[in-house]
C-alpha atoms as a PDB file:
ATOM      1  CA  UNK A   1      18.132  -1.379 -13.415  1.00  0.00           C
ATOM      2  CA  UNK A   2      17.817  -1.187  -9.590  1.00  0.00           C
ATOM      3  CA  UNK A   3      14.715  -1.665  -7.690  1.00  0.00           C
ATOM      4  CA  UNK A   4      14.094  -0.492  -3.984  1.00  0.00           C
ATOM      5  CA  UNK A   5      12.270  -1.756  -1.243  1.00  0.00           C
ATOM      6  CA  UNK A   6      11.680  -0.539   2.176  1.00  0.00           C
ATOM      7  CA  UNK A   7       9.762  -1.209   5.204  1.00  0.00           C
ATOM      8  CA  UNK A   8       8.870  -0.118   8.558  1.00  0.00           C
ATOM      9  CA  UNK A   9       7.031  -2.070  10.814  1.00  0.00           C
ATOM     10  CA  UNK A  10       4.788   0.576  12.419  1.00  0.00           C
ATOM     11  CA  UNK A  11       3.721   3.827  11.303  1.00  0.00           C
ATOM     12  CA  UNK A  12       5.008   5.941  13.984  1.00  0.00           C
ATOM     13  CA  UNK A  13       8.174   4.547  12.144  1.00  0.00           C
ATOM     14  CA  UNK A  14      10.370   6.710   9.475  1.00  0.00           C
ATOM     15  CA  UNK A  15      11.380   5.509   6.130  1.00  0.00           C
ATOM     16  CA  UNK A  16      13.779   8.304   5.509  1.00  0.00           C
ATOM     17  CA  UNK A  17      16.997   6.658   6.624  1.00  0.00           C
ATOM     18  CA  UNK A  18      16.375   3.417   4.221  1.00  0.00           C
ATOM     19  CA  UNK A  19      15.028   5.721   1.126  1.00  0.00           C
ATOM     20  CA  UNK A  20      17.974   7.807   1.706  1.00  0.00           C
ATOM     21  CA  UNK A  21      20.600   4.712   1.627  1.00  0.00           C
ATOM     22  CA  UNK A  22      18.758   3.318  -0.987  1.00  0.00           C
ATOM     23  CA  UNK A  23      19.345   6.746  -3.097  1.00  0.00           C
ATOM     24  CA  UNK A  24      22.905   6.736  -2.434  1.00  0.00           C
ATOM     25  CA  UNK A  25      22.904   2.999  -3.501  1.00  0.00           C
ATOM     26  CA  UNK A  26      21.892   4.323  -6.914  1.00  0.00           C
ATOM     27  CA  UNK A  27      18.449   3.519  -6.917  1.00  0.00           C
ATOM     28  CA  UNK A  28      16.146   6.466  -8.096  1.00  0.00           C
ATOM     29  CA  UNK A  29      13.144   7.768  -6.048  1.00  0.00           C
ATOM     30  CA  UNK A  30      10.738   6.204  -8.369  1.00  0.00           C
ATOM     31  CA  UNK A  31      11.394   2.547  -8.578  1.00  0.00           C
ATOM     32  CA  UNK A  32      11.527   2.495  -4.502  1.00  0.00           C
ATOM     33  CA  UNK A  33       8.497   0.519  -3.282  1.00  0.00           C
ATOM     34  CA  UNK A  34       7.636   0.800   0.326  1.00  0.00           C
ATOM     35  CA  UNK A  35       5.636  -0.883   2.890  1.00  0.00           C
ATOM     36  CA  UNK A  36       4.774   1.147   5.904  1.00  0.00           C
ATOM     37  CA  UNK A  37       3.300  -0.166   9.101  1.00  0.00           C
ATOM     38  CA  UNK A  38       3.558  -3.815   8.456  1.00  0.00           C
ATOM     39  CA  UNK A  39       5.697  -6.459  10.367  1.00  0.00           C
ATOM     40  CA  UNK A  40       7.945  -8.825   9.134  1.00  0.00           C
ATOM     41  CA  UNK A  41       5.436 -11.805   9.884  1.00  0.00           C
ATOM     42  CA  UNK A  42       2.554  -9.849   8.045  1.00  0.00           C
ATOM     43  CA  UNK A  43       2.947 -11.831   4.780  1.00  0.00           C
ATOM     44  CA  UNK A  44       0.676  -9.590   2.643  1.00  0.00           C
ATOM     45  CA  UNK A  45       3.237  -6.852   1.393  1.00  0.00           C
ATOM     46  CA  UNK A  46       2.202  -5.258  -1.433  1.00  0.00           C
ATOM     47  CA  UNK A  47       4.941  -2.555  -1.783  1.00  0.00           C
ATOM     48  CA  UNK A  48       7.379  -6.127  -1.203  1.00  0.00           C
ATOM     49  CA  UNK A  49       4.759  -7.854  -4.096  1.00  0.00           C
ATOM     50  CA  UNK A  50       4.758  -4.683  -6.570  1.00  0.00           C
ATOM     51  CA  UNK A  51       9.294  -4.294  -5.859  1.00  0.00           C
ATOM     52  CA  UNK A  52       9.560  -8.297  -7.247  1.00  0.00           C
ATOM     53  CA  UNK A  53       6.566  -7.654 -10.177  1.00  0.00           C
ATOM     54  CA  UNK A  54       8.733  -4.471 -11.390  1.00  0.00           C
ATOM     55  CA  UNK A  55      12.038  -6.556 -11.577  1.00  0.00           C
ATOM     56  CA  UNK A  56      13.075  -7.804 -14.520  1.00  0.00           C
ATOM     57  CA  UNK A  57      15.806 -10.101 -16.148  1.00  0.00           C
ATOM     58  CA  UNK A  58      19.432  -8.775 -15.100  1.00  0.00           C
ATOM     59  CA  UNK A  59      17.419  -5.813 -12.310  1.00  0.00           C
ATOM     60  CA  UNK A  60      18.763  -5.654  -8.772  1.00  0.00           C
ATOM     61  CA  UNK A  61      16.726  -5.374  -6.356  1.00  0.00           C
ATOM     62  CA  UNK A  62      18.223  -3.561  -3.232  1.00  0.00           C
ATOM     63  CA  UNK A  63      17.118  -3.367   0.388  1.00  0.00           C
ATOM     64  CA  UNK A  64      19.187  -1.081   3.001  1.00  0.00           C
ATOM     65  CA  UNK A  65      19.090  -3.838   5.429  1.00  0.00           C
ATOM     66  CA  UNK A  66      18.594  -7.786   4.205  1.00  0.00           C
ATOM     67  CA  UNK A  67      15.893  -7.862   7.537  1.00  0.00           C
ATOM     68  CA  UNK A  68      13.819  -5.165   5.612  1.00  0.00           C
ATOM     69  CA  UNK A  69      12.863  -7.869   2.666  1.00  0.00           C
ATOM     70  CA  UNK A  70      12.118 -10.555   4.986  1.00  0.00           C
ATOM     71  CA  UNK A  71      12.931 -11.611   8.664  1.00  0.00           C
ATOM     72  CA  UNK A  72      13.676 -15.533   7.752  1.00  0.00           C
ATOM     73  CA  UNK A  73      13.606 -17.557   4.772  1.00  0.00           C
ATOM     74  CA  UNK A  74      10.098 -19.701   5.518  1.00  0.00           C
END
């Protein structure tokens, strides 16, 4: 199964373009987690937390961009 996340780092920020890619990437609407409004140092993510909780063994999770998930690996 594939699992979405996206994220925007403020809220005057749209998450249309990444949900969209992330559709045509084969994930469906409803296992795309989001985080709106938080930065990529802002550790606490829940929609990032609830994406890796919902994966199981053999899942995919999928991110449009790889700087979306996280900005470095610390």
């Amino acid at each position: 199964m594939l699992i979405g996340y996206a994220r925007c780092s403020t809220d005057a920020q749209d998450l249309t373009a990444q949900r969209d890619a992330l559709i045509a990437l084969g994930v469906t609407p409803e296992r795309i987690y989001v985080d709106h409004g938080l930065t990529g140092t802002n550790r606490d993510r829940p929609g990032s937390r609830e994406a890796l909780a919902a994966c199981r063994a053999g899942d995919t999770l999928v991110v449009a961009k790889l700087d979306r998930l996280a900005r470095s690996l610390p």
